[in-house]
N, C-alpha and C. Protein backbone atom coordinates (compact mmCIF):
# COMPACT_ATOMS: atom_id res chain seq x y z
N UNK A 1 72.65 46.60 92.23
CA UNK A 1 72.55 47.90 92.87
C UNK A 1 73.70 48.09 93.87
N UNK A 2 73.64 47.01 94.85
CA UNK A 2 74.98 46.93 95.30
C UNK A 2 76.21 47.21 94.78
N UNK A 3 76.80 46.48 93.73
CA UNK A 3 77.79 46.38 92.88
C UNK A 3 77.99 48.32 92.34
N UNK A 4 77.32 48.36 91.87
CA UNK A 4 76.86 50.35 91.52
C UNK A 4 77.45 50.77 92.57
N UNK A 5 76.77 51.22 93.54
CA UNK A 5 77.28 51.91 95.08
C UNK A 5 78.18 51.78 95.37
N UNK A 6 79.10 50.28 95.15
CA UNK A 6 80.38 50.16 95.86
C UNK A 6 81.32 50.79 94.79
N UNK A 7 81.10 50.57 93.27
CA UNK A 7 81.99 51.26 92.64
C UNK A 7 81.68 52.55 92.43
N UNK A 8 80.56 53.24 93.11
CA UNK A 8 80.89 54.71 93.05
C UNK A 8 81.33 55.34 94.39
N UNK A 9 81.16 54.62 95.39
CA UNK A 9 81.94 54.79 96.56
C UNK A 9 83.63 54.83 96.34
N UNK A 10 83.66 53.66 95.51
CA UNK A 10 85.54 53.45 95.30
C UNK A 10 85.83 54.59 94.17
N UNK A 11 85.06 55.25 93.56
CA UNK A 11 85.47 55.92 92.22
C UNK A 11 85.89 57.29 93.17
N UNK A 12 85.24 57.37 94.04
CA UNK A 12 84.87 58.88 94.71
C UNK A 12 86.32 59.01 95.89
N UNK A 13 86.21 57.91 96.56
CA UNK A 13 87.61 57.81 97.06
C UNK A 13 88.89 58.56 96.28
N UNK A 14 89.01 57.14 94.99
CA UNK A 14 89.89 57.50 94.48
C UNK A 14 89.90 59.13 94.20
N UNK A 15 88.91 59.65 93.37
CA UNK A 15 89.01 60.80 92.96
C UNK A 15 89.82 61.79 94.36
N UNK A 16 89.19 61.69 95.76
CA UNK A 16 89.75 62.75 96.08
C UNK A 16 90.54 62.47 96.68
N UNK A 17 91.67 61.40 96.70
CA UNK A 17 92.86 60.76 96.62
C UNK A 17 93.59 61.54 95.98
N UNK A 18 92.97 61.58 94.49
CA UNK A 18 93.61 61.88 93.98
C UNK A 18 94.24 64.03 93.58
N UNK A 19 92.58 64.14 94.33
CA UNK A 19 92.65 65.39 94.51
C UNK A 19 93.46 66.08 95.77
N UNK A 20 93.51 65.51 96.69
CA UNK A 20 94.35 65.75 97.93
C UNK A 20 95.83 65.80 97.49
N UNK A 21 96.17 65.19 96.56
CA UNK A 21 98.06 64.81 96.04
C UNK A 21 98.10 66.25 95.22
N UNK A 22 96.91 67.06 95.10
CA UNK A 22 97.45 68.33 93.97
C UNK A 22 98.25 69.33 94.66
N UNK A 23 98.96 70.04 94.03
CA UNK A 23 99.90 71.12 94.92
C UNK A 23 98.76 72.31 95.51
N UNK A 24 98.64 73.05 96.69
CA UNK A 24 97.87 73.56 97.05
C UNK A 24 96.59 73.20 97.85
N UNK A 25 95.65 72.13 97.77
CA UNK A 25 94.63 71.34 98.04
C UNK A 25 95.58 70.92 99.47
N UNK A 26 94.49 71.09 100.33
CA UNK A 26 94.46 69.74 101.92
C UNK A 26 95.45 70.97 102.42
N UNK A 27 95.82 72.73 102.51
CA UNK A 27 96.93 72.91 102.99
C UNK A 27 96.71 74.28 103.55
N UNK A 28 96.91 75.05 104.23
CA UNK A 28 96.40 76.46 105.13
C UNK A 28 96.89 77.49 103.90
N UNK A 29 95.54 78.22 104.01
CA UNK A 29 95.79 79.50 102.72
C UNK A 29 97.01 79.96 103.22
N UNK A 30 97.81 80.16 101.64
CA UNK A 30 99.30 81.00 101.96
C UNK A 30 98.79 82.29 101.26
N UNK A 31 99.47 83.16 101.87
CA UNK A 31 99.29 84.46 101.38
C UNK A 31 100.07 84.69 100.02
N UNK A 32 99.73 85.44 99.13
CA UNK A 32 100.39 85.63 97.68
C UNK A 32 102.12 86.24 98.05
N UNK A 33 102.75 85.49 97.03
CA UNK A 33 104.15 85.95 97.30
C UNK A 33 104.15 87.78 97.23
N UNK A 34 102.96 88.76 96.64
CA UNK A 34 103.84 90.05 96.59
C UNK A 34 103.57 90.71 97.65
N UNK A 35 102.81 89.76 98.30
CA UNK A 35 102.45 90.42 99.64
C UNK A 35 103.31 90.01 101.01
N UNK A 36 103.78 88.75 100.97
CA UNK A 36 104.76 88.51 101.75
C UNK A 36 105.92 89.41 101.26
N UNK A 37 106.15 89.89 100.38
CA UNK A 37 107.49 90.56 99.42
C UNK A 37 107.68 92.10 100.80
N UNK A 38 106.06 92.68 100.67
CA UNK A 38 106.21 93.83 100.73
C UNK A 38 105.82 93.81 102.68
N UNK A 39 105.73 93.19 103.28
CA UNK A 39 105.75 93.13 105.06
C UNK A 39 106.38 93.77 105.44
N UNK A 40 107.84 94.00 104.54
CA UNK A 40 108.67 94.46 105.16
C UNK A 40 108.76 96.22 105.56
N UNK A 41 107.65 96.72 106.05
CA UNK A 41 107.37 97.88 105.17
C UNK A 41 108.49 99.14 106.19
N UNK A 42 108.56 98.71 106.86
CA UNK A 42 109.46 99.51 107.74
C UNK A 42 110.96 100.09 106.99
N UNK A 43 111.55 99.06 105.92
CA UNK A 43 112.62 99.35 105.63
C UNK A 43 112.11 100.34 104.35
N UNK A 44 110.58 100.35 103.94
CA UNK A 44 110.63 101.89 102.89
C UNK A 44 109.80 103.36 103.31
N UNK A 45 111.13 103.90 103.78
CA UNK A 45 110.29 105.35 104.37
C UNK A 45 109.33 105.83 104.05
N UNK A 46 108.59 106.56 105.15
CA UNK A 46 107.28 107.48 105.04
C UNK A 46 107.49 108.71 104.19
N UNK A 47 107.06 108.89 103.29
CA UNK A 47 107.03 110.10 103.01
C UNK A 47 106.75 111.29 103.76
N UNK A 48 107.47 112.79 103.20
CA UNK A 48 106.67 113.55 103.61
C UNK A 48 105.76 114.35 103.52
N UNK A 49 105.12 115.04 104.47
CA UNK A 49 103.36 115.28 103.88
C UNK A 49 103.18 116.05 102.81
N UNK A 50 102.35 116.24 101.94
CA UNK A 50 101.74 116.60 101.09
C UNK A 50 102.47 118.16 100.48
N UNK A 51 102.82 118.04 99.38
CA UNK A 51 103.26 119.69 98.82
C UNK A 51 104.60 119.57 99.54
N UNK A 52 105.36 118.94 100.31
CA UNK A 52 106.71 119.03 101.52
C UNK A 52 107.83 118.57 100.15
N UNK A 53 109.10 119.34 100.45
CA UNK A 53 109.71 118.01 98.86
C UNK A 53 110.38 116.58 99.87
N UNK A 54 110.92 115.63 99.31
CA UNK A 54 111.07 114.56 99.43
C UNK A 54 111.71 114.17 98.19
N UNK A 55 113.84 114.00 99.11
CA UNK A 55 114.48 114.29 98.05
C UNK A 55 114.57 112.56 97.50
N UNK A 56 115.46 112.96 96.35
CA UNK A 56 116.08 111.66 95.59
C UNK A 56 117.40 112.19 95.43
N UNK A 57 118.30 110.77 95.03
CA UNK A 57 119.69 111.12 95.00
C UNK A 57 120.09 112.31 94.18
N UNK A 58 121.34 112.68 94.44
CA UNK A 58 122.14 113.80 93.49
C UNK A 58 120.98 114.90 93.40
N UNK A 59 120.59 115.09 94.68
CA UNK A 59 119.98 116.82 94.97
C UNK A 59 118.34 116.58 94.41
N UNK A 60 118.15 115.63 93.84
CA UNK A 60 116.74 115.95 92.88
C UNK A 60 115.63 115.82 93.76
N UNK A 61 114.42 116.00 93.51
CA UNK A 61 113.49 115.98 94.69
C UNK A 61 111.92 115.98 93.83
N UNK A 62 111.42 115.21 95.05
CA UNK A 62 109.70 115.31 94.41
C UNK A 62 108.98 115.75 95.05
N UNK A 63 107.80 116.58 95.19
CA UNK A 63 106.50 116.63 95.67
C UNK A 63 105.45 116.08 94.97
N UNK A 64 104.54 115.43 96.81
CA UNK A 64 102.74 115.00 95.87
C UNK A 64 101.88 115.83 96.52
N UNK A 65 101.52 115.16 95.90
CA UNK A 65 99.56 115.69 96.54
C UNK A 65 98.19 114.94 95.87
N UNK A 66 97.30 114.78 96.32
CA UNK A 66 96.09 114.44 95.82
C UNK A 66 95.36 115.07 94.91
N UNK A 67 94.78 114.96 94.00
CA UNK A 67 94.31 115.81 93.43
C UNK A 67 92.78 116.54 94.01
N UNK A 68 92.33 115.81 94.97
CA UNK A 68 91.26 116.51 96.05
C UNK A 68 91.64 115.11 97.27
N UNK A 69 90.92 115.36 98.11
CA UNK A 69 90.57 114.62 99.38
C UNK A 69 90.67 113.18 99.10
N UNK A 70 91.58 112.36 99.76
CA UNK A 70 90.58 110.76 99.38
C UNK A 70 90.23 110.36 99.97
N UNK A 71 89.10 109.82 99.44
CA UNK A 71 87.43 109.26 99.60
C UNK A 71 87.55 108.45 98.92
N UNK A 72 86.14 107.08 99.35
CA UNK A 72 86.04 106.14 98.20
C UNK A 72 85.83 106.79 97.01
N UNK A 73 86.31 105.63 96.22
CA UNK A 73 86.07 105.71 94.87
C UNK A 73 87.52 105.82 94.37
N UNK A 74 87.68 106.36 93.00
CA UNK A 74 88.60 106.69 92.41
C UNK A 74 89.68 107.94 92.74
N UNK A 75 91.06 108.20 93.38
CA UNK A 75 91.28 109.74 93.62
C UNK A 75 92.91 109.78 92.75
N UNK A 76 93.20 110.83 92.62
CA UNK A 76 94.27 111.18 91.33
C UNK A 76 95.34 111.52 92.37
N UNK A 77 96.60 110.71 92.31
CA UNK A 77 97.82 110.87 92.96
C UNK A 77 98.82 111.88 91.86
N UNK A 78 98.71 113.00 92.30
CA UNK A 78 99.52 113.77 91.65
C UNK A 78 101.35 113.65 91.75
N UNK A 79 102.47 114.05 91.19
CA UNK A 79 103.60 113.75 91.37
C UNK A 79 104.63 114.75 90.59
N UNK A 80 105.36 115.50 91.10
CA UNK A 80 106.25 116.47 90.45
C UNK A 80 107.76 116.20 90.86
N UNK A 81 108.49 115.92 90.27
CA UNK A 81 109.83 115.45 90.10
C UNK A 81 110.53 117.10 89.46
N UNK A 82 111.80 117.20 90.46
CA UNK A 82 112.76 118.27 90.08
C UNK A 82 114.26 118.03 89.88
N UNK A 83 114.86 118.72 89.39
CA UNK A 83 116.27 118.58 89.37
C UNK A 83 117.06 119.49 90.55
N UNK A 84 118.06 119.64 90.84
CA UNK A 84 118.63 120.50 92.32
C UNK A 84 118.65 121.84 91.86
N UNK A 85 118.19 122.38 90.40
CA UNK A 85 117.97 123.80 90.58
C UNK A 85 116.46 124.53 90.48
N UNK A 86 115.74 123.17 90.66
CA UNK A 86 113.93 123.40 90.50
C UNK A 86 113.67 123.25 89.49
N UNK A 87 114.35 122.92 88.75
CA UNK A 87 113.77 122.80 87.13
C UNK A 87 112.96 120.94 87.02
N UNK A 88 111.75 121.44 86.46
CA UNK A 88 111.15 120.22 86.19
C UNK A 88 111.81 119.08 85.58
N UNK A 89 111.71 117.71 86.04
CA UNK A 89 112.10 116.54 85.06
C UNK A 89 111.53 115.34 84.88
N UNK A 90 111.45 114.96 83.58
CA UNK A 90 110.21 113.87 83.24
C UNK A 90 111.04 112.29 82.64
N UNK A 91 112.35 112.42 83.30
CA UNK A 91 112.80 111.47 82.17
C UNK A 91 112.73 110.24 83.13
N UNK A 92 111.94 110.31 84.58
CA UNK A 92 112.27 108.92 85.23
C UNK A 92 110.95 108.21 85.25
N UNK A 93 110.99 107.44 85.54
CA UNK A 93 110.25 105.92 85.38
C UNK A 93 109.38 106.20 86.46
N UNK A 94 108.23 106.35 87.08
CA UNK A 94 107.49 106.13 88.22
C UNK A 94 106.37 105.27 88.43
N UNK A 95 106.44 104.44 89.11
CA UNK A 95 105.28 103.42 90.00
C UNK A 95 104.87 103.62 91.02
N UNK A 96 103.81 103.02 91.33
CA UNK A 96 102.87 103.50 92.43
C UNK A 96 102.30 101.95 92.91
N UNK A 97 101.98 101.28 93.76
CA UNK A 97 101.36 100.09 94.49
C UNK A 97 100.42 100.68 95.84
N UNK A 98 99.50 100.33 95.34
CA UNK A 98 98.30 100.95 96.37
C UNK A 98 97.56 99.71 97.16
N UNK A 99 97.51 100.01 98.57
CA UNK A 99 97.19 98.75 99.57
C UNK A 99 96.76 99.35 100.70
N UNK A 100 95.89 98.18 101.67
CA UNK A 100 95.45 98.29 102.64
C UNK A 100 96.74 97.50 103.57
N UNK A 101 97.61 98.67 104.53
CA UNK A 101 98.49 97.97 105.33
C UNK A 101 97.81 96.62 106.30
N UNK A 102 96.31 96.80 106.43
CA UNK A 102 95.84 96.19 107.73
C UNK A 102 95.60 94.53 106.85
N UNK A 103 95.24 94.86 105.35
CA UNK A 103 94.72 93.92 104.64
C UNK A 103 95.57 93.44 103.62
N UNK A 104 97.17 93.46 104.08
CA UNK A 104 97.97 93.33 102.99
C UNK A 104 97.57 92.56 102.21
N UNK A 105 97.69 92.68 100.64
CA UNK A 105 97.36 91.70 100.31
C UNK A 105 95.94 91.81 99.50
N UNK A 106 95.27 92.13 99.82
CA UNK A 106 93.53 91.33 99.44
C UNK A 106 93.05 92.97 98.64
N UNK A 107 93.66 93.89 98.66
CA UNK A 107 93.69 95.25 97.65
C UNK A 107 94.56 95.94 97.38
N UNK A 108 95.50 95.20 96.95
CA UNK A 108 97.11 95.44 95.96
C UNK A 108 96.71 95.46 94.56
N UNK A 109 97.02 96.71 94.47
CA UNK A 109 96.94 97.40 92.43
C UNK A 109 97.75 96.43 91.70
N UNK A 110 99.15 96.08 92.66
CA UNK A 110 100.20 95.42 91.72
C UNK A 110 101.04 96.84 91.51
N UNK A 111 102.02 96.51 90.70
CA UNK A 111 102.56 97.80 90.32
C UNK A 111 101.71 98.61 89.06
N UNK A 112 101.62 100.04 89.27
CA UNK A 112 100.92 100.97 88.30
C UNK A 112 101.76 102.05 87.69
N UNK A 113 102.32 101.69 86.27
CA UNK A 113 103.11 103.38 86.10
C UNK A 113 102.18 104.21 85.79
N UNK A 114 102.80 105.41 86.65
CA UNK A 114 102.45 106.72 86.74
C UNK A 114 102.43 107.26 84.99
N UNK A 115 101.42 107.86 84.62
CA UNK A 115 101.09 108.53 83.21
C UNK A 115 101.86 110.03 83.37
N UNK A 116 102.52 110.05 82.09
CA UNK A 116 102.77 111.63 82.32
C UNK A 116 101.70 112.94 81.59
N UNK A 117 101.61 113.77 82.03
CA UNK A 117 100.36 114.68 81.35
C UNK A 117 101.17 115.70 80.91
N UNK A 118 100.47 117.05 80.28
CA UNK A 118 101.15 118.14 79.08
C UNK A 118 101.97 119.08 80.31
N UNK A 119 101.66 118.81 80.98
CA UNK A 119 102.20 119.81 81.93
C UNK A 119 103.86 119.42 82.63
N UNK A 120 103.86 118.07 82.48
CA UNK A 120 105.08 117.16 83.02
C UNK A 120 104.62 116.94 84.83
N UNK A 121 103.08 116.53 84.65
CA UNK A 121 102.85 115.64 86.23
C UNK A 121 102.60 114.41 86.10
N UNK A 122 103.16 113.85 86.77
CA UNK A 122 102.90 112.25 87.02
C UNK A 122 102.03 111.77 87.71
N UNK A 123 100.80 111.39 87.12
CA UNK A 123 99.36 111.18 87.21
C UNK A 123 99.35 109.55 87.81
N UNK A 124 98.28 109.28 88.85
CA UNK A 124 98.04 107.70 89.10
C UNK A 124 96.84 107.92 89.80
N UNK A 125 95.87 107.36 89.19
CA UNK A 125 94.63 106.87 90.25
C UNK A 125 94.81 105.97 90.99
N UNK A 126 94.21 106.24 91.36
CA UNK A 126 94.15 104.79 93.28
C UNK A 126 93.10 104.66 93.45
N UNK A 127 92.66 103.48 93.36
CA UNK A 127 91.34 102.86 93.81
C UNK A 127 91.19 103.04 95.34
N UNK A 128 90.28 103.47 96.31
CA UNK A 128 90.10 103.64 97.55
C UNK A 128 88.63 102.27 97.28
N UNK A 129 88.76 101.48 97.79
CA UNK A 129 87.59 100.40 97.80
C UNK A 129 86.80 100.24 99.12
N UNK A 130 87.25 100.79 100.18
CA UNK A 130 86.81 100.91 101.64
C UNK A 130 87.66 101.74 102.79
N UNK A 131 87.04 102.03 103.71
CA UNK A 131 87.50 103.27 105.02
C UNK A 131 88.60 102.47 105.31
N UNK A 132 89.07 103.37 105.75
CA UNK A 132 90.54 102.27 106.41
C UNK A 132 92.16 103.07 106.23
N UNK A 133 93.36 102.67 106.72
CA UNK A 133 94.29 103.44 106.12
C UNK A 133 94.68 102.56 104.83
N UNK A 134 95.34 103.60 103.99
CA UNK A 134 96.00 102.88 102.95
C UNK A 134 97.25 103.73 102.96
N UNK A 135 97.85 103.06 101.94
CA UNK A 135 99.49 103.37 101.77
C UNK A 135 99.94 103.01 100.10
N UNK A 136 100.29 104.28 99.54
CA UNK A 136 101.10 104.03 98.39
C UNK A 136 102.25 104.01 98.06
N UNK A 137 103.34 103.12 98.05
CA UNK A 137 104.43 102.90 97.81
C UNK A 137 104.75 103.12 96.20
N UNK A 138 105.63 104.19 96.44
CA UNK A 138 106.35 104.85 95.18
C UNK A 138 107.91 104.11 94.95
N UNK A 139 107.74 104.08 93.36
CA UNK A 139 109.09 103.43 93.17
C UNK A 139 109.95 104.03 91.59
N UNK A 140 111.18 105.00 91.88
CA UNK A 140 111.55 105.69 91.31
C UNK A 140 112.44 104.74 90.25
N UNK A 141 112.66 104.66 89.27
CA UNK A 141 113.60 104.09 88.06
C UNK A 141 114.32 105.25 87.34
N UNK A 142 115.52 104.92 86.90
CA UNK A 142 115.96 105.69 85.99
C UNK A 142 116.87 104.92 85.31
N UNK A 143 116.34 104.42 83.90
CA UNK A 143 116.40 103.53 83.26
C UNK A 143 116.30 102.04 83.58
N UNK A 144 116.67 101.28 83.67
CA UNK A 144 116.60 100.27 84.61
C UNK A 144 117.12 100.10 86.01
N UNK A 145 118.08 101.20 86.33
CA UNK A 145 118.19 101.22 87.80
C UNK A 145 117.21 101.61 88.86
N UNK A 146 117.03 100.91 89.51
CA UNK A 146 116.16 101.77 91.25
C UNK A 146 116.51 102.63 91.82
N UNK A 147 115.89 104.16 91.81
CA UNK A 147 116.60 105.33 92.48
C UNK A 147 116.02 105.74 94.01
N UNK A 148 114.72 105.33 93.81
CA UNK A 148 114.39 105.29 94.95
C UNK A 148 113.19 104.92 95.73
N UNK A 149 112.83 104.11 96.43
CA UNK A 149 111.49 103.89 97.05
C UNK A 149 110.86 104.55 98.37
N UNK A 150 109.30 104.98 98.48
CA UNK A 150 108.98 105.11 99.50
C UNK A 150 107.81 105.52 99.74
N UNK A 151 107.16 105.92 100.72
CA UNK A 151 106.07 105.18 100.78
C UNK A 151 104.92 106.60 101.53
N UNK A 152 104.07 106.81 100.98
CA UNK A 152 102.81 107.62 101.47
C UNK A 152 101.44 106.50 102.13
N UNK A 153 101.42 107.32 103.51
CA UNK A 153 100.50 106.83 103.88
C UNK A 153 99.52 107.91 104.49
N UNK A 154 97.80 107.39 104.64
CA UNK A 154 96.72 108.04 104.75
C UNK A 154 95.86 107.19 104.97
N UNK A 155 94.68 108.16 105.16
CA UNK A 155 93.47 107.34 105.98
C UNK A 155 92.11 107.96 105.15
N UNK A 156 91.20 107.08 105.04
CA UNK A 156 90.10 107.35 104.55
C UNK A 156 88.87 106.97 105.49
């Protein structure tokens, strides 16, 4: 009986010997790299408010808006992209990353492209999961280049 106990005493050691040597284990939670990525939030401008345009390079410009109030639950980030003579344009790339500034991190969408609809608006739901401010960081492509980033924020 003795003999038993001591080798499950030594088995158990070893084991979390061996579990302590794993990468991660025995070490202070690190925060996920896309959230350390995005801290920096100061260097991507505020948008401006709602229906206001908010240009992009070479004259072009966007307005948003919500599609009602947001509240928990699910709410529809609307998005209209123009060219410098007002004429609608659908040919760029749009993303959206939806977060709690206070909670970086712990309710990040990740990146979401924006859907286009018959009308040529660039559609994105946003999960609202609790009161609090949030912030959606928009990120413009045109073709594989970055045209422009930046960032809407609000409160629920």
């Amino acid at each position: 009986m003795l003999k038993r106990a001591l080798l499950i005493i030594l088995g158990t050691g070893l084991l979390l010997t061996g579990l302590a040597s794993l990468p991660g284990l025995g070490r202070e939670y690190a925060r996920p790299q896309h959230a350390m990525a995005s801290d920096k939030q100061e260097e991507i401008p505020v948008l401006k408010p709602a229906g206001k345009k908010n240009e992009l390079p070479d004259g072009r410009y966007f307005t948003w808006e919500f599609a009602q109030a947001p509240k928990m639950g699910t709410v529809i980030l609307r998005l209209e992209i123009f060219d410098r003579n007002g004429e609608k344009i659908t040919n760029l790339k749009v993303e959206g990353r939806s977060d709690m500034p206070s909670m970086r991190g712990h309710h990040d969408s990740g990146e979401v492209a924006f859907k286009l609809n018959n009308q040529g608006v660039y559609l994105l739901p946003v999960n609202i999961v609790m009161p609090g401010d949030w912030e959606v960081i928009l990120t413009f492509r045109e073709g594989d280049n970055l045209l422009y980033r930046g960032r809407i924020l609000f409160k629920v």
